[in-house]
Protein backbone atom coordinates (compact mmCIF):
# COMPACT_ATOMS: atom_id res chain seq x y z
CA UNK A 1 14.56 5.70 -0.25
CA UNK A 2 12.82 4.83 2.70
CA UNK A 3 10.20 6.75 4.16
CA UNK A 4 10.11 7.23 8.08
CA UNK A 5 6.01 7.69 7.75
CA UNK A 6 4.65 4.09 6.46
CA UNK A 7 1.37 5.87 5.05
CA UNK A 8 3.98 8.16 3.39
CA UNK A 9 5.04 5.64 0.50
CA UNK A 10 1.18 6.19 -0.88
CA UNK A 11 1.66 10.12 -1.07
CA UNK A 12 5.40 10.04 -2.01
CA UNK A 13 6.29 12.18 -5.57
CA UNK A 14 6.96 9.00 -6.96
CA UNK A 15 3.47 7.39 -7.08
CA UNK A 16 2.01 10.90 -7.32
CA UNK A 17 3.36 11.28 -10.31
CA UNK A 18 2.88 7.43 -11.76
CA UNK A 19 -0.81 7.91 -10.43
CA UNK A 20 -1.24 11.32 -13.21
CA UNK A 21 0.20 9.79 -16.15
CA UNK A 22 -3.04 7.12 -16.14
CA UNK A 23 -1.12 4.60 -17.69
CA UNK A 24 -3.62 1.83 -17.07
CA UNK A 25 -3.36 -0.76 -14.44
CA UNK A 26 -0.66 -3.23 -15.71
CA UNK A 27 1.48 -0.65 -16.64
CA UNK A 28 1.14 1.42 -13.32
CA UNK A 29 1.96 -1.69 -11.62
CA UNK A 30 5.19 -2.47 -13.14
CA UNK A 31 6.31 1.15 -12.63
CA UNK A 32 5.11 1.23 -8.86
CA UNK A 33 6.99 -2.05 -8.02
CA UNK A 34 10.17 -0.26 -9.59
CA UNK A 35 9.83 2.53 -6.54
CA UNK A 36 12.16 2.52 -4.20
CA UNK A 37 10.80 1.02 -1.16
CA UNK A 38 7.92 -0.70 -2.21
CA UNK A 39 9.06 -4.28 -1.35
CA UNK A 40 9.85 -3.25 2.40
CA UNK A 41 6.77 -1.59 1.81
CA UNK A 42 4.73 -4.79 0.57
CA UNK A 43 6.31 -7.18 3.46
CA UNK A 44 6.03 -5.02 6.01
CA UNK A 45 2.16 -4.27 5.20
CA UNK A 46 2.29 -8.57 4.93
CA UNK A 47 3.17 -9.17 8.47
CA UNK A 48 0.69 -6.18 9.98
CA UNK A 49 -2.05 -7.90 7.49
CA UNK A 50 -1.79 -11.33 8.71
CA UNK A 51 -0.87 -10.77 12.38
CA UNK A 52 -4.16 -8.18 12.43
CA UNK A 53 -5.75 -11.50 10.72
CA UNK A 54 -4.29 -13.82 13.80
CA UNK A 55 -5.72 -11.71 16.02
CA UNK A 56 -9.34 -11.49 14.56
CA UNK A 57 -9.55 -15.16 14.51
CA UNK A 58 -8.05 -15.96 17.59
CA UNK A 59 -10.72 -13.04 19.63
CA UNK A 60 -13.41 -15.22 17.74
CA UNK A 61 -11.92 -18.36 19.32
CA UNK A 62 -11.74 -16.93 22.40
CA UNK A 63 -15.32 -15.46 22.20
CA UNK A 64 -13.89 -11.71 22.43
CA UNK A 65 -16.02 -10.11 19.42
CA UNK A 66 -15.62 -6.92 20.60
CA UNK A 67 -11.83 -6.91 20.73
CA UNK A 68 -12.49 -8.79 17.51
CA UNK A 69 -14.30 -6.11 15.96
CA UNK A 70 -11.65 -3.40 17.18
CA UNK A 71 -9.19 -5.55 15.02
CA UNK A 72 -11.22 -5.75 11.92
CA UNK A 73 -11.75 -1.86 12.29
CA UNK A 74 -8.13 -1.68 12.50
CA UNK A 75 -7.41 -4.02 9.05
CA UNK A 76 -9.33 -1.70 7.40
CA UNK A 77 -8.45 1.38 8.18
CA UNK A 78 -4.88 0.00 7.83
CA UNK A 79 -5.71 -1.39 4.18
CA UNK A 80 -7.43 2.51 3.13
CA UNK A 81 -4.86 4.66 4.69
CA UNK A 82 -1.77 2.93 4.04
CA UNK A 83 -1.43 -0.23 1.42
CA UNK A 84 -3.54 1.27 -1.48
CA UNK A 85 -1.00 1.51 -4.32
CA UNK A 86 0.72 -1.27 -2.68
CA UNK A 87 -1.81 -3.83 -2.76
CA UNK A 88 -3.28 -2.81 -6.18
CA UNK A 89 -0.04 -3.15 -7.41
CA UNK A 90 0.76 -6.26 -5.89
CA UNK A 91 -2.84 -7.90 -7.11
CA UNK A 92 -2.47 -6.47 -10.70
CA UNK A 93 0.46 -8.56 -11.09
CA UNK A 94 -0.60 -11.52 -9.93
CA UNK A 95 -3.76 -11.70 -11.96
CA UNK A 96 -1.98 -11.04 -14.67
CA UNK A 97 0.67 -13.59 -14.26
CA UNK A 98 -2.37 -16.20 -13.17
CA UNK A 99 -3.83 -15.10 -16.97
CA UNK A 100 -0.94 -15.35 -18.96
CA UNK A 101 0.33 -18.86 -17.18
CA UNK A 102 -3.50 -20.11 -17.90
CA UNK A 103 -3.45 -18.72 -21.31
CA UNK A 104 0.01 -20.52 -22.17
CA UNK A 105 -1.02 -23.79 -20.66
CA UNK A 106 -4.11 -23.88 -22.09
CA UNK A 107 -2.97 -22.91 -25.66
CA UNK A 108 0.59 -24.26 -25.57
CA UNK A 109 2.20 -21.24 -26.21
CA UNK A 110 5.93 -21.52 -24.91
């Protein structure tokens, strides 16, 4: 199911609903990457992220701060309005997979 309004993933029944059962973060995270559409979701937010992020540091290069400040205004208000569950999702995971793989190495637990 893909959504035509990209801020509409965040408000779609799906997470709604995942958001009221308060499941705690891991699990909310596993069930939110299971939604249809979140991995177009998650790349597409990617390549807005880091081409808002080119942009910032190439007005700083250039000595535009003010167009540089327009874009940082526009990474976050990008970030709030449309990549919340997204990102938390996407972070939740990872720190838990950067735990466990320390925790296994450390310990030897295979």
């Amino acid at each position: 199911m893909r959504l035509s309004c990209l801020g509409g993933f965040k408000h779609s029944p799906e997470i709604i609903s995942i958001k009221q059962q308060r499941l705690g973060a891991l699990r909310e995270a596993f069930k939110i990457v299971q939604v249809d559409g979140y991995y177009f979701h998650l790349f597409l937010g990617l390549f807005w992220a880091i081409s808002l992020l080119f942009l910032i540091f190439w007005g700083i290069k250039e000595r535009k701060y003010i167009a540089s400040l327009i874009y940082i205004v526009f990474l976050i208000i990008f970030w709030g309005i449309f990549w919340d569950p997204i990102v938390t999702t996407f972070l939740t995971i990872l720190i838990a997979g950067v735990i466990y793989g320390f925790i296994s190495s450390r310990f030897n637990c295979t």
